[in-house]
PDB file of N, CA and C in Angstrom:
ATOM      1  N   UNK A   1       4.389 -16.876  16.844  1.00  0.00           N
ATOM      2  CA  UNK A   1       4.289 -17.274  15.459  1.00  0.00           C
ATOM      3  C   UNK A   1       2.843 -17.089  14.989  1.00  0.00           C
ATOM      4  N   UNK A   2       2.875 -16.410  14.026  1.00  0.00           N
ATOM      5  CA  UNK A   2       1.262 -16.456  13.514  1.00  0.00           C
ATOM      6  C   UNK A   2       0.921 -17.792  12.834  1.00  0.00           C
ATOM      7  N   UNK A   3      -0.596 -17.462  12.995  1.00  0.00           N
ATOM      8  CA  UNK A   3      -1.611 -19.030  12.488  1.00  0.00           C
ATOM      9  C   UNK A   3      -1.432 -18.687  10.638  1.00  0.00           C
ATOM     10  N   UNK A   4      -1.805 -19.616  10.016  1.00  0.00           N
ATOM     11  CA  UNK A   4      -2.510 -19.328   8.725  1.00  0.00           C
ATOM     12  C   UNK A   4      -3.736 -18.351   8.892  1.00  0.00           C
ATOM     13  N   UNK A   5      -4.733 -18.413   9.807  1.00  0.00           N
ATOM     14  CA  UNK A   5      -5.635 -17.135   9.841  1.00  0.00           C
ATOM     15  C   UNK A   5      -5.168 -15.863  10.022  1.00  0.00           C
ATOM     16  N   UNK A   6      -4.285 -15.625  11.096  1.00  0.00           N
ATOM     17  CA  UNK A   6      -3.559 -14.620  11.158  1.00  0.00           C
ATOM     18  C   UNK A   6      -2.681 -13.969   9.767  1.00  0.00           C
ATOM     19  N   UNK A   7      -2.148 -14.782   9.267  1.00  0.00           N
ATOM     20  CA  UNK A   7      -1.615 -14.249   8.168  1.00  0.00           C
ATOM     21  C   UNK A   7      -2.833 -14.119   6.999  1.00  0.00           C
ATOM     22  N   UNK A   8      -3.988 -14.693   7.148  1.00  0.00           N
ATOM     23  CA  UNK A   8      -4.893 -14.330   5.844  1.00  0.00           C
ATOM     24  C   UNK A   8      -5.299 -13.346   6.517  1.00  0.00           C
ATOM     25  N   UNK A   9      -5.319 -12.807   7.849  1.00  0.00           N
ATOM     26  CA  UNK A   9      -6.005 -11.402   8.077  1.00  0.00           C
ATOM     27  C   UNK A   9      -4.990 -10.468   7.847  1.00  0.00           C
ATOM     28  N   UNK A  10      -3.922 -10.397   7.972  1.00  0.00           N
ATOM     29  CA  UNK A  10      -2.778  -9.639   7.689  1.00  0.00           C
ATOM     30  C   UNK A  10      -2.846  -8.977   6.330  1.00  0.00           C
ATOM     31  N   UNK A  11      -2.680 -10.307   4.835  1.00  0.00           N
ATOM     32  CA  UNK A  11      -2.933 -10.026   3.967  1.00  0.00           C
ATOM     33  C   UNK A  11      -3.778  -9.416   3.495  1.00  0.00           C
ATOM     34  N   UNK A  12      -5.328  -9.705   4.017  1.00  0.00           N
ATOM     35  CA  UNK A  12      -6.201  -8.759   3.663  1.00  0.00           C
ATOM     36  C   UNK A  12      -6.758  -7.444   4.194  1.00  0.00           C
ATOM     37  N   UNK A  13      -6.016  -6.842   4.861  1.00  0.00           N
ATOM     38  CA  UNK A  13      -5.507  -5.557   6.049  1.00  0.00           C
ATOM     39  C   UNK A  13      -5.177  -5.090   4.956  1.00  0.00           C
ATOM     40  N   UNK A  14      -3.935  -5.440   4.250  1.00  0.00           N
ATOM     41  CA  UNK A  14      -2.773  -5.008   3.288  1.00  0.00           C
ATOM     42  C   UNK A  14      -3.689  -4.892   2.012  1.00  0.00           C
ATOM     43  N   UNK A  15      -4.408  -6.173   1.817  1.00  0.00           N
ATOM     44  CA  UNK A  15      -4.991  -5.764   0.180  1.00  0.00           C
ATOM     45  C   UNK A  15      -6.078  -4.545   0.574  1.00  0.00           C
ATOM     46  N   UNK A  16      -6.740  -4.319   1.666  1.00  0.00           N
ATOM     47  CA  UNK A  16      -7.634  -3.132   1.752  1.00  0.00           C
ATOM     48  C   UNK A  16      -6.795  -2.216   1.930  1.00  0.00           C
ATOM     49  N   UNK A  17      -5.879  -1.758   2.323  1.00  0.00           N
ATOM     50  CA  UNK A  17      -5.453  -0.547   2.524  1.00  0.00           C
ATOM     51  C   UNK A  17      -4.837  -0.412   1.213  1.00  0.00           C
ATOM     52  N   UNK A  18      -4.240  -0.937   0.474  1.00  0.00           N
ATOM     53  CA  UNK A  18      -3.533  -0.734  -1.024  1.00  0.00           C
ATOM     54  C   UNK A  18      -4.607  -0.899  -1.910  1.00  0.00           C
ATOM     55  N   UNK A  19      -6.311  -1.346  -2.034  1.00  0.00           N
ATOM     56  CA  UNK A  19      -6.669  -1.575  -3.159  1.00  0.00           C
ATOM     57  C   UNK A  19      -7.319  -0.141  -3.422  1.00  0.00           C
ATOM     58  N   UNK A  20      -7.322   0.663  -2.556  1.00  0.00           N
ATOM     59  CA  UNK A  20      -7.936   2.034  -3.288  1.00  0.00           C
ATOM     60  C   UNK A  20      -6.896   3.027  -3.569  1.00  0.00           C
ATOM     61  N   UNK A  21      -7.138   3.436  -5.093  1.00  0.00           N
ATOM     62  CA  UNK A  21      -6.412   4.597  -5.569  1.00  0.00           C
ATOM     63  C   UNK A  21      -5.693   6.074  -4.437  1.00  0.00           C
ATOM     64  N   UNK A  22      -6.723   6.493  -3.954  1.00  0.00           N
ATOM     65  CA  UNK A  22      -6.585   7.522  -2.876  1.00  0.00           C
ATOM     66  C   UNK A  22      -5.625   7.186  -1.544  1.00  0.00           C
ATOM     67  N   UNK A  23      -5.603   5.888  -1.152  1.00  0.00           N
ATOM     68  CA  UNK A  23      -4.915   5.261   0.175  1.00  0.00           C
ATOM     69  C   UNK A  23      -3.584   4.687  -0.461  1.00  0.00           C
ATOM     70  N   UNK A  24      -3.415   4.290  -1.607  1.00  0.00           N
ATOM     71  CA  UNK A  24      -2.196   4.134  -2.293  1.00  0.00           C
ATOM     72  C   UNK A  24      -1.330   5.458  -2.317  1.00  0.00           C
ATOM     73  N   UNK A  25      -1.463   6.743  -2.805  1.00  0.00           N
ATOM     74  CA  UNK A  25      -1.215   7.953  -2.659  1.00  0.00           C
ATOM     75  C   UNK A  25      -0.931   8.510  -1.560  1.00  0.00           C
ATOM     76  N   UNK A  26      -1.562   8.033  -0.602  1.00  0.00           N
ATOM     77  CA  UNK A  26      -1.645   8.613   0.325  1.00  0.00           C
ATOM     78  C   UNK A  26      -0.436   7.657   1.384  1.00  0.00           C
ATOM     79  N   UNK A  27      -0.261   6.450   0.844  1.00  0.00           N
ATOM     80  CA  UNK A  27       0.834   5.386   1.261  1.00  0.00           C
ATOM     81  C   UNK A  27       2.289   6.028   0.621  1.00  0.00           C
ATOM     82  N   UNK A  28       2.013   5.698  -0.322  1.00  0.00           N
ATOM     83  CA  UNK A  28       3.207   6.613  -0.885  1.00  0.00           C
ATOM     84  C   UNK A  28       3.399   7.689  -0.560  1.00  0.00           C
ATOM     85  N   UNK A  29       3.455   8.930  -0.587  1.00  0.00           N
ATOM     86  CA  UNK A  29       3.784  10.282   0.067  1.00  0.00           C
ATOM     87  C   UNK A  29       3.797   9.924   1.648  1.00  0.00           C
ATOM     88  N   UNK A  30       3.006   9.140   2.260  1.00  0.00           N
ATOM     89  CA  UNK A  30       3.979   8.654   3.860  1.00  0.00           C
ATOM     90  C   UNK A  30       5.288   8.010   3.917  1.00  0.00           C
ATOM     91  N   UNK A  31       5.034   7.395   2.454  1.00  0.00           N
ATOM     92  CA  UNK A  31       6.800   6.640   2.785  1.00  0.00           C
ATOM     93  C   UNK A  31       7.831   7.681   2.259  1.00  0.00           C
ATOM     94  N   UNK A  32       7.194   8.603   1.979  1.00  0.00           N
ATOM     95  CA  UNK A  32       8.506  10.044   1.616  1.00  0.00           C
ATOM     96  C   UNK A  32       8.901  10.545   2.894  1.00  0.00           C
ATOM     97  N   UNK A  33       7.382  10.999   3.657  1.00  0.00           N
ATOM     98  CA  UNK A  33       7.935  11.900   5.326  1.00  0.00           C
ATOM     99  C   UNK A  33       6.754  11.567   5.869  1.00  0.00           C
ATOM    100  N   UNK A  34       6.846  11.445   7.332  1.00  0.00           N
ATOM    101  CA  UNK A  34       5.131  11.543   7.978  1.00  0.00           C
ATOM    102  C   UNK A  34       4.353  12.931   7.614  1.00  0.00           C
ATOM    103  N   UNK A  35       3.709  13.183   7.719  1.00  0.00           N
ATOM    104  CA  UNK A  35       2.368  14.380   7.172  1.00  0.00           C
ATOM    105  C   UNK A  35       1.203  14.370   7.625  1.00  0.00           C
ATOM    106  N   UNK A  36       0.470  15.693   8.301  1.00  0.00           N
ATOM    107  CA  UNK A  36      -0.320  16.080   8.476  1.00  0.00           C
ATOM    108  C   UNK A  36      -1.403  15.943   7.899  1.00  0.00           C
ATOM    109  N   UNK A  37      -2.632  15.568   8.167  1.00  0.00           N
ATOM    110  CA  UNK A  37      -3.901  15.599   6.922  1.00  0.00           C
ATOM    111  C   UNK A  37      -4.200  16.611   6.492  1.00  0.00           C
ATOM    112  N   UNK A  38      -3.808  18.088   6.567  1.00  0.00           N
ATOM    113  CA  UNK A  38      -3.838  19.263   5.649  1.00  0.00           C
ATOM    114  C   UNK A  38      -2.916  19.000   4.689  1.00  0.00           C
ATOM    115  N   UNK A  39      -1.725  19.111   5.138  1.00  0.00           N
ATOM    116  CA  UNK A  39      -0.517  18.713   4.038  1.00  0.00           C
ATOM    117  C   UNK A  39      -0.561  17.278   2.813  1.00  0.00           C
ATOM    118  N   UNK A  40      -1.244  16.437   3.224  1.00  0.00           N
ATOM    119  CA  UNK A  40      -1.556  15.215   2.513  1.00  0.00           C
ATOM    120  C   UNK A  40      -2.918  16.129   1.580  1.00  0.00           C
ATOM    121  N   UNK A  41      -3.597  16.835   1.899  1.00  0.00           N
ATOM    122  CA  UNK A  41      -5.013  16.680   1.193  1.00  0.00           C
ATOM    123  C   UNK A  41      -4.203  17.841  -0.037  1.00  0.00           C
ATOM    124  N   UNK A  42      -3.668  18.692   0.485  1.00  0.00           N
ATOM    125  CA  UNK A  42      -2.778  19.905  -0.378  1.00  0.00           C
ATOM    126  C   UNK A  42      -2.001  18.795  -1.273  1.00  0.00           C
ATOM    127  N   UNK A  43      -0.904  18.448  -1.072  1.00  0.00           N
ATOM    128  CA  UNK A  43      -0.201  17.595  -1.720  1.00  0.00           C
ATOM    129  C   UNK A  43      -0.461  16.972  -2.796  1.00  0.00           C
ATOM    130  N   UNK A  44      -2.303  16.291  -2.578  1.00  0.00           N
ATOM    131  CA  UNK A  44      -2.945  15.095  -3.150  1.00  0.00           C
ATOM    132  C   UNK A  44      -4.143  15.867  -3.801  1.00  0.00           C
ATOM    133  N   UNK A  45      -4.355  17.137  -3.554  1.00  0.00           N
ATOM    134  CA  UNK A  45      -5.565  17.526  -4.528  1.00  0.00           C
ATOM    135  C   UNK A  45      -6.482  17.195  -3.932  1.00  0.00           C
ATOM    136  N   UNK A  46      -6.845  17.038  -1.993  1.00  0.00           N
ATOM    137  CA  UNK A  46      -8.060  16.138  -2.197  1.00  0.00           C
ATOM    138  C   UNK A  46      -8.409  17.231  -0.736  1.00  0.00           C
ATOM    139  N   UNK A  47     -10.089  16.557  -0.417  1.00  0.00           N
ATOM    140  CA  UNK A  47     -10.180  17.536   0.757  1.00  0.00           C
ATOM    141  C   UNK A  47      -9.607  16.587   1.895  1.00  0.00           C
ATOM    142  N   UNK A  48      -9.852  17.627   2.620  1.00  0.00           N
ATOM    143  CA  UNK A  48      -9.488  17.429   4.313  1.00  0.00           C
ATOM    144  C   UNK A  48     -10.095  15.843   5.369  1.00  0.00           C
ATOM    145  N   UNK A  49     -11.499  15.832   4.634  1.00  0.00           N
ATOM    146  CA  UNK A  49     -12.338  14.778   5.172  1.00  0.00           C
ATOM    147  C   UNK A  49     -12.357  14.228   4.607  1.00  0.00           C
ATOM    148  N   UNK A  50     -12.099  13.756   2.842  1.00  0.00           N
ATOM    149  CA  UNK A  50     -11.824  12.656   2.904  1.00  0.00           C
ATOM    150  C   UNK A  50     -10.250  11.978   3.169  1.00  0.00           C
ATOM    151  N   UNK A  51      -9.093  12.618   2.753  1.00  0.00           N
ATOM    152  CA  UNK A  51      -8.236  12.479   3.229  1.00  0.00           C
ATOM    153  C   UNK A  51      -8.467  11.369   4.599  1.00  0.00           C
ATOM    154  N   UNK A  52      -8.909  12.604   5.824  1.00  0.00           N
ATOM    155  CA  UNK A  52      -9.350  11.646   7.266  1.00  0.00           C
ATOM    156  C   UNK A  52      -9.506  10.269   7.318  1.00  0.00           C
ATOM    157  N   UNK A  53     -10.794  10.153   6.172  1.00  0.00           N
ATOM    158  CA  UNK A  53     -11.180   8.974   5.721  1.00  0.00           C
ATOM    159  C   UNK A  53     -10.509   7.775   5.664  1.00  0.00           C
ATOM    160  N   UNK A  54      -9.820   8.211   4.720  1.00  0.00           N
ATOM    161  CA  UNK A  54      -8.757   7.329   4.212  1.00  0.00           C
ATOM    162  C   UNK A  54      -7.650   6.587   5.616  1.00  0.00           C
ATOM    163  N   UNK A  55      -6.922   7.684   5.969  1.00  0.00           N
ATOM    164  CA  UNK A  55      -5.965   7.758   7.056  1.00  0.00           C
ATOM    165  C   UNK A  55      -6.678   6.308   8.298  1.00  0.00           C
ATOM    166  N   UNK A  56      -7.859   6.833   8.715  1.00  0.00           N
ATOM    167  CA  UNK A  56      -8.742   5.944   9.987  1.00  0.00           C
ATOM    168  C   UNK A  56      -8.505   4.543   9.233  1.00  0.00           C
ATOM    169  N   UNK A  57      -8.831   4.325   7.642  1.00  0.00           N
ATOM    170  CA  UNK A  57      -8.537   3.171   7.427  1.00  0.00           C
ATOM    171  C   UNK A  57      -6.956   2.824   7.145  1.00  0.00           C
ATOM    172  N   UNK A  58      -6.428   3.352   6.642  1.00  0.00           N
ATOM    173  CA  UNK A  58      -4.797   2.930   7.247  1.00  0.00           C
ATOM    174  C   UNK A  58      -4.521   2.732   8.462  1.00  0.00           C
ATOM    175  N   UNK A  59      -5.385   3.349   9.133  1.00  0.00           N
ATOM    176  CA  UNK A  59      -4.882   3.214  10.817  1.00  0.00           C
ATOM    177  C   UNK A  59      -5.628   1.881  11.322  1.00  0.00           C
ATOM    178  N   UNK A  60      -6.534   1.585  10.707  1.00  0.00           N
ATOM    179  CA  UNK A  60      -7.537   0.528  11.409  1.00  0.00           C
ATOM    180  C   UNK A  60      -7.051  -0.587  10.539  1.00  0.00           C
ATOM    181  N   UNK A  61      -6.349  -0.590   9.451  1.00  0.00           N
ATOM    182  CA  UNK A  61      -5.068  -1.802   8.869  1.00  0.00           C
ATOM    183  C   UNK A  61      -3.953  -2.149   9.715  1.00  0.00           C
ATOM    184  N   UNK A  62      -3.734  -0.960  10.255  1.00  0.00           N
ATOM    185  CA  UNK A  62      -2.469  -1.273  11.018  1.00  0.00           C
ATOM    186  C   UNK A  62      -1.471  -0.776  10.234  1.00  0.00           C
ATOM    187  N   UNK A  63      -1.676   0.107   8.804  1.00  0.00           N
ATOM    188  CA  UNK A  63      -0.070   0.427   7.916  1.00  0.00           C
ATOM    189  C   UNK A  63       0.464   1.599   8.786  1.00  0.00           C
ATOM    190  N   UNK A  64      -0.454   2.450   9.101  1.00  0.00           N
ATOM    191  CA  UNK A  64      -0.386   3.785   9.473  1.00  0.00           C
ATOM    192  C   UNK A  64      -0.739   4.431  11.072  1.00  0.00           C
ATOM    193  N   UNK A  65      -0.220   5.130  12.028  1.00  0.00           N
ATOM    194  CA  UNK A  65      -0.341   5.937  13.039  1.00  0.00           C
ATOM    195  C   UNK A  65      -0.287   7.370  13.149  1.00  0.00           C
ATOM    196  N   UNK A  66      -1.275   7.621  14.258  1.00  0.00           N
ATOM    197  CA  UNK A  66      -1.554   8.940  14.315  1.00  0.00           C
ATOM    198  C   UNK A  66      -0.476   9.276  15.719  1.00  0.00           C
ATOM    199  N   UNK A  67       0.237  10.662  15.538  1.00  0.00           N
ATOM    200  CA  UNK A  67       1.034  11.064  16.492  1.00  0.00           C
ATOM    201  C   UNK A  67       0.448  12.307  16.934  1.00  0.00           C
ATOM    202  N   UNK A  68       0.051  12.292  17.827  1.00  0.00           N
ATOM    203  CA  UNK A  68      -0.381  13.737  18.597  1.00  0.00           C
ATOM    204  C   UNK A  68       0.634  14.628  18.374  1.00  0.00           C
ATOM    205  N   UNK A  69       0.903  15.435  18.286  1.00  0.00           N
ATOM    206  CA  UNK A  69       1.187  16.807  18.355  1.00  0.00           C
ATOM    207  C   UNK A  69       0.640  18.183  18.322  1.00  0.00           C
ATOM    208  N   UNK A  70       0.312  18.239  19.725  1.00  0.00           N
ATOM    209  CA  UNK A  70      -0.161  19.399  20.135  1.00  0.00           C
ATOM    210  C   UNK A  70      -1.996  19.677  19.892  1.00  0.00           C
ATOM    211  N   UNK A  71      -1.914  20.104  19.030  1.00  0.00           N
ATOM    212  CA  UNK A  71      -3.620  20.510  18.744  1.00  0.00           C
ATOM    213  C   UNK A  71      -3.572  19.522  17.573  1.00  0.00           C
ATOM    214  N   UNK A  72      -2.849  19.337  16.655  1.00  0.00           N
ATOM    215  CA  UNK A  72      -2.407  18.853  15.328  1.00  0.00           C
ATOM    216  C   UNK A  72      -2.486  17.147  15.505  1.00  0.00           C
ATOM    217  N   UNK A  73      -2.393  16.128  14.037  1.00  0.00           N
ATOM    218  CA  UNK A  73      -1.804  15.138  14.521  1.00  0.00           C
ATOM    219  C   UNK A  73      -1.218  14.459  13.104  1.00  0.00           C
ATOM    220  N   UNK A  74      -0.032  13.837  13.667  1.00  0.00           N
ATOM    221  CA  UNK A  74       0.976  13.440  11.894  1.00  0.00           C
ATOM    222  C   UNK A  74       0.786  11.795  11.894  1.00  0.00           C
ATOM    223  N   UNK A  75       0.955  12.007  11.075  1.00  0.00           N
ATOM    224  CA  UNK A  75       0.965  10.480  10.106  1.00  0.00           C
ATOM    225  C   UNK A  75       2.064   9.889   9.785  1.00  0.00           C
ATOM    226  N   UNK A  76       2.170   8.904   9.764  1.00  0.00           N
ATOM    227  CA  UNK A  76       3.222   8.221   9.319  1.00  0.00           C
ATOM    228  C   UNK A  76       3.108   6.498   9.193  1.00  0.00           C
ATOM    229  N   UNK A  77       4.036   5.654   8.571  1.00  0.00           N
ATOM    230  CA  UNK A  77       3.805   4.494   8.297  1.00  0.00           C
ATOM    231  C   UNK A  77       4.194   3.815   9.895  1.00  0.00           C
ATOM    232  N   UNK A  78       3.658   2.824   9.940  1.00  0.00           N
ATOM    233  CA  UNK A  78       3.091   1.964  11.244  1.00  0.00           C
ATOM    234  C   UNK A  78       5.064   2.108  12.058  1.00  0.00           C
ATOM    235  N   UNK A  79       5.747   1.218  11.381  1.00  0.00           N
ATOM    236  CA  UNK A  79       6.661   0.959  11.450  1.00  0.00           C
ATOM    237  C   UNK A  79       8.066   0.946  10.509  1.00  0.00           C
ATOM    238  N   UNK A  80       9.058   1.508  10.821  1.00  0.00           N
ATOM    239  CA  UNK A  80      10.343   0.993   9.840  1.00  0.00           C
ATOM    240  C   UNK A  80      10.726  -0.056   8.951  1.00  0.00           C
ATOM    241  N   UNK A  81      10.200  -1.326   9.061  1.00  0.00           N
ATOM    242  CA  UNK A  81       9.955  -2.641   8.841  1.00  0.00           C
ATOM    243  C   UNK A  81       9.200  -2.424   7.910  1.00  0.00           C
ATOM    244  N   UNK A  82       7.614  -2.071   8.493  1.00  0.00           N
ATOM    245  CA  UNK A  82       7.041  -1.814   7.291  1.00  0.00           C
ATOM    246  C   UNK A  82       6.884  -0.778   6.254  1.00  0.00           C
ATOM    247  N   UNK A  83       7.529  -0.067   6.403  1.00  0.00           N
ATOM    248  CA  UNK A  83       8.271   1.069   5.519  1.00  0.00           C
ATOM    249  C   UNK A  83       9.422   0.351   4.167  1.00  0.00           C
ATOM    250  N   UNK A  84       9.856  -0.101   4.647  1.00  0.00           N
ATOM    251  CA  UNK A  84      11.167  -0.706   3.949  1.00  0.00           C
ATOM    252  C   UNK A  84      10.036  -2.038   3.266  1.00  0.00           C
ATOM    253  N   UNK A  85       9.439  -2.539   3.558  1.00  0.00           N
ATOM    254  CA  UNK A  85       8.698  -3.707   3.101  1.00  0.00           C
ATOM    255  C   UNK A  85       7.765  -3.096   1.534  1.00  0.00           C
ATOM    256  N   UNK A  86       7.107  -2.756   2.681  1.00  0.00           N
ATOM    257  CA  UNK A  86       6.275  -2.038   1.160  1.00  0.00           C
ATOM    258  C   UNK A  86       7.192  -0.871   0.612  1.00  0.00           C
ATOM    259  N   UNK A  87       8.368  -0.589   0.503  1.00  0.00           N
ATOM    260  CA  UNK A  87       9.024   0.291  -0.454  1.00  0.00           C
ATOM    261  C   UNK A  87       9.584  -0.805  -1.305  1.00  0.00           C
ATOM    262  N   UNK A  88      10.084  -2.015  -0.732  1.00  0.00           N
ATOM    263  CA  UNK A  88      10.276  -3.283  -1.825  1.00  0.00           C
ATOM    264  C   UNK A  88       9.350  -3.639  -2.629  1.00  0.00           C
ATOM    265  N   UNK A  89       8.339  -4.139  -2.146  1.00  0.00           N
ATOM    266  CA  UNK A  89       7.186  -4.049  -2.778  1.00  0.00           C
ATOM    267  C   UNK A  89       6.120  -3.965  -3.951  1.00  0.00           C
ATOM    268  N   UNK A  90       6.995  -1.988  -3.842  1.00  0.00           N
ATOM    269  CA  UNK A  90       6.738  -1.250  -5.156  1.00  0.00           C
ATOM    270  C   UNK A  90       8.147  -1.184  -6.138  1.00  0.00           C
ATOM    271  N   UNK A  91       9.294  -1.135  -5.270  1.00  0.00           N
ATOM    272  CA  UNK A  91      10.184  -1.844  -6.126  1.00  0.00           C
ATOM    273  C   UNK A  91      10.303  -3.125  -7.418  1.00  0.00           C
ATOM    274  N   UNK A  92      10.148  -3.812  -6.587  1.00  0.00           N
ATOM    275  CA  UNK A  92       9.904  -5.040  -6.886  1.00  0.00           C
ATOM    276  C   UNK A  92       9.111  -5.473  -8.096  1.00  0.00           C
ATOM    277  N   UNK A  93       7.630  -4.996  -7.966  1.00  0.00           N
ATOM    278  CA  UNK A  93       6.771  -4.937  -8.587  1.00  0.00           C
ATOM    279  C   UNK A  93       7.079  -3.868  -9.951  1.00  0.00           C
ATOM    280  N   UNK A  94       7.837  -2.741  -9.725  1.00  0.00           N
ATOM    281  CA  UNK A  94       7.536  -1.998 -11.251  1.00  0.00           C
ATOM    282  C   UNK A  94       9.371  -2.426 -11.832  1.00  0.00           C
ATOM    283  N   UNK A  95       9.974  -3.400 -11.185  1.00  0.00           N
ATOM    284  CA  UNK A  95      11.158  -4.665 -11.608  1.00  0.00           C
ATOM    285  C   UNK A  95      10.540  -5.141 -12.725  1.00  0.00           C
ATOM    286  N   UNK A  96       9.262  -5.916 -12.611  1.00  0.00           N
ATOM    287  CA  UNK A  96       8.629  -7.115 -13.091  1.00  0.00           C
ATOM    288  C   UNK A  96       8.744  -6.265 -14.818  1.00  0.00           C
ATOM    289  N   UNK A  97       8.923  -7.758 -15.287  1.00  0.00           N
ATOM    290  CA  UNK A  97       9.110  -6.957 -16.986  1.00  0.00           C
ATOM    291  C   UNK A  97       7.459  -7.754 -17.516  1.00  0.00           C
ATOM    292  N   UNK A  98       7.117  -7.133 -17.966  1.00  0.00           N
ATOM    293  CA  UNK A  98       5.429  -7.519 -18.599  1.00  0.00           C
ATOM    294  C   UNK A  98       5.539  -8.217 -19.653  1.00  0.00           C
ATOM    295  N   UNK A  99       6.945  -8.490 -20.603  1.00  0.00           N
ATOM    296  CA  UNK A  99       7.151  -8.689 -21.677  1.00  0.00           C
ATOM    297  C   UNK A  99       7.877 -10.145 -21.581  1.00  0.00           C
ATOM    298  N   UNK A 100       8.217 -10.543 -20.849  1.00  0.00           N
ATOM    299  CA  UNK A 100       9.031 -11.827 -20.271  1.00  0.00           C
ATOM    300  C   UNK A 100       7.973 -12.877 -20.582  1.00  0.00           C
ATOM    301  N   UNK A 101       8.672 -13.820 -21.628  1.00  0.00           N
ATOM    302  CA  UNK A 101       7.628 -14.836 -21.760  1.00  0.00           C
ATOM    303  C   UNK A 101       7.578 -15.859 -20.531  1.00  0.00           C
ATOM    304  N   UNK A 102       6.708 -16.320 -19.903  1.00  0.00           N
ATOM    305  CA  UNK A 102       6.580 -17.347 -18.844  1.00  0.00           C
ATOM    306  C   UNK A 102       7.444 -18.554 -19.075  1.00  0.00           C
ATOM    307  N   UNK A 103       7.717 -18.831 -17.756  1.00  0.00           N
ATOM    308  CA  UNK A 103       8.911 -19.618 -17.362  1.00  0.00           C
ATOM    309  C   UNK A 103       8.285 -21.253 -17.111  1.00  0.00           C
ATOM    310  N   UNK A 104       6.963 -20.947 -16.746  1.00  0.00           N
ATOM    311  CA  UNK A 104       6.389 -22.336 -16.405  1.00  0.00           C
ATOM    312  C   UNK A 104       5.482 -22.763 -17.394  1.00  0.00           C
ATOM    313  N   UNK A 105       5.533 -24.082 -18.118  1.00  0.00           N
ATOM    314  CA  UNK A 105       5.315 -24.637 -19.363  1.00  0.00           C
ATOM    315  C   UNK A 105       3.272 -24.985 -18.497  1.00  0.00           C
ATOM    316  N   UNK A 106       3.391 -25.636 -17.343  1.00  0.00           N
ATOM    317  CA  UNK A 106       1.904 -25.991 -16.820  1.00  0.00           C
ATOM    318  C   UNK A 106       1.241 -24.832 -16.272  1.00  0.00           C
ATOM    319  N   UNK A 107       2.045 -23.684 -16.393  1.00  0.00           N
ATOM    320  CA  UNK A 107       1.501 -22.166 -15.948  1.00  0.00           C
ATOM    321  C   UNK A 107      -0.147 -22.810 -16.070  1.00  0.00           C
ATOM    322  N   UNK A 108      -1.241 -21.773 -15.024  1.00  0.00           N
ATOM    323  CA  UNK A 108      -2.495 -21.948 -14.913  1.00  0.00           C
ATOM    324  C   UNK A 108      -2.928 -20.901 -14.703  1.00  0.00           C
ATOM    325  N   UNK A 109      -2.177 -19.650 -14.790  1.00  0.00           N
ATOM    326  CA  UNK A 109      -2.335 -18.702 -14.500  1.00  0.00           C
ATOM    327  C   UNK A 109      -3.559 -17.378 -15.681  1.00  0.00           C
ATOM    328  N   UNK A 110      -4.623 -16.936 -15.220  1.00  0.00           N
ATOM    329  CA  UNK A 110      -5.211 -16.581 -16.614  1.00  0.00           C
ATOM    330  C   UNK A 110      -4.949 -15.605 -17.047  1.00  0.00           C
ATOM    331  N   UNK A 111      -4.973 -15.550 -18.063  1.00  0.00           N
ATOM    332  CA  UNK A 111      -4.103 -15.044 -19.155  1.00  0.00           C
ATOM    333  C   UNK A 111      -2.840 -14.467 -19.275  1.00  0.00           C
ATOM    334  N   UNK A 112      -2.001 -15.413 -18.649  1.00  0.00           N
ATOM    335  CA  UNK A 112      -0.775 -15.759 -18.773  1.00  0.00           C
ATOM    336  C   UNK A 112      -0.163 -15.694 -19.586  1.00  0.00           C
ATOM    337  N   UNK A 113      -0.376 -16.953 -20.224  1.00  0.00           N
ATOM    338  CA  UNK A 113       0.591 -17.562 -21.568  1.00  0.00           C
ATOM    339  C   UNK A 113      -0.630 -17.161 -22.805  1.00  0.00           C
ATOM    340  N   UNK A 114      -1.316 -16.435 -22.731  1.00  0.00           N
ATOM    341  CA  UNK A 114      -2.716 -16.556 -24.235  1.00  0.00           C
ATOM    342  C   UNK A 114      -1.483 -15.300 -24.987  1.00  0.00           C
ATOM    343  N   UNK A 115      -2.111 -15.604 -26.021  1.00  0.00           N
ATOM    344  CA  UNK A 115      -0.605 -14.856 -27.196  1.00  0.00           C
ATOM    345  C   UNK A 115      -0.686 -13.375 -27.240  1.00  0.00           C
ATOM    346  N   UNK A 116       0.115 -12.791 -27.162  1.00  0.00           N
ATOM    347  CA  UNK A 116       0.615 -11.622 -26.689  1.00  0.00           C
ATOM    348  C   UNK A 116       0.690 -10.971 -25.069  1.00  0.00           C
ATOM    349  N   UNK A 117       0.525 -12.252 -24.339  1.00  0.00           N
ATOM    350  CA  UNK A 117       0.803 -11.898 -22.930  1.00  0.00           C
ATOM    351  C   UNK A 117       1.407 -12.477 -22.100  1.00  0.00           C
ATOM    352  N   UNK A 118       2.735 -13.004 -22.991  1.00  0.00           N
ATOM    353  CA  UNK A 118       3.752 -14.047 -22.152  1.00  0.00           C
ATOM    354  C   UNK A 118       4.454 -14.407 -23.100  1.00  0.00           C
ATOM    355  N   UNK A 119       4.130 -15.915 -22.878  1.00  0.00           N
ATOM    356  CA  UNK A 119       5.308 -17.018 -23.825  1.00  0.00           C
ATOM    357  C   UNK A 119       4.523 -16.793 -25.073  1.00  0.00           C
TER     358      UNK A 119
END
């Protein structure tokens, strides 16, 4: 069973590997197929090294693994679990209607309920 620390390191594994534009992209098109860092940098418009970049920190989150093959090496998301997790995720999240006035009257949330962004 994890601690409360364990899970705040978890979470913030997850918020670093999702808070940059480039590693988001690069999350997404793994949850399509695993991929090569040529094929990701082609794909994504980007070079080769930083691509790399990126990848070492998915890998050093724990979202992402490197598979040897041969001279080569592919990418892919850590696990099935977490494949399906964060595909909810982003589900989930572009679910959310922006236009839904708030449900909770003591909401504390900022700028929540201020007028034109909720209730």
């Amino acid at each position: 069973m994890l601690i409360i620390a364990s899970r705040v390191d978890v979470m913030n594994r997850l918020g670093r590997a999702m808070s940059d534009p480039t590693r988001s992209r690069i999350l997404l098109t793994l949850l399509e197929a695993p991929a090569h860092p040529a094929e990701l940098a082609e794909a994504l418009g980007l070079t080769r090294s930083n691509v790399s970049n990126h990848l070492a920190c998915l890998r050093d989150c724990g979202i992402a693994v490197a598979i040897p093959e041969g001279r080569q090496t592919r990418y892919e998301i850590a696990d099935p679990h977490l494949s399906r997790a964060l595909t909810a995720l982003v589900d989930t999240t572009l679910a959310v209607n922006e236009d839904a006035p708030c449900l909770d009257p003591a909401c504390s949330v900022p700028g929540c309920c201020e007028t034109g962004a909720g209730a």
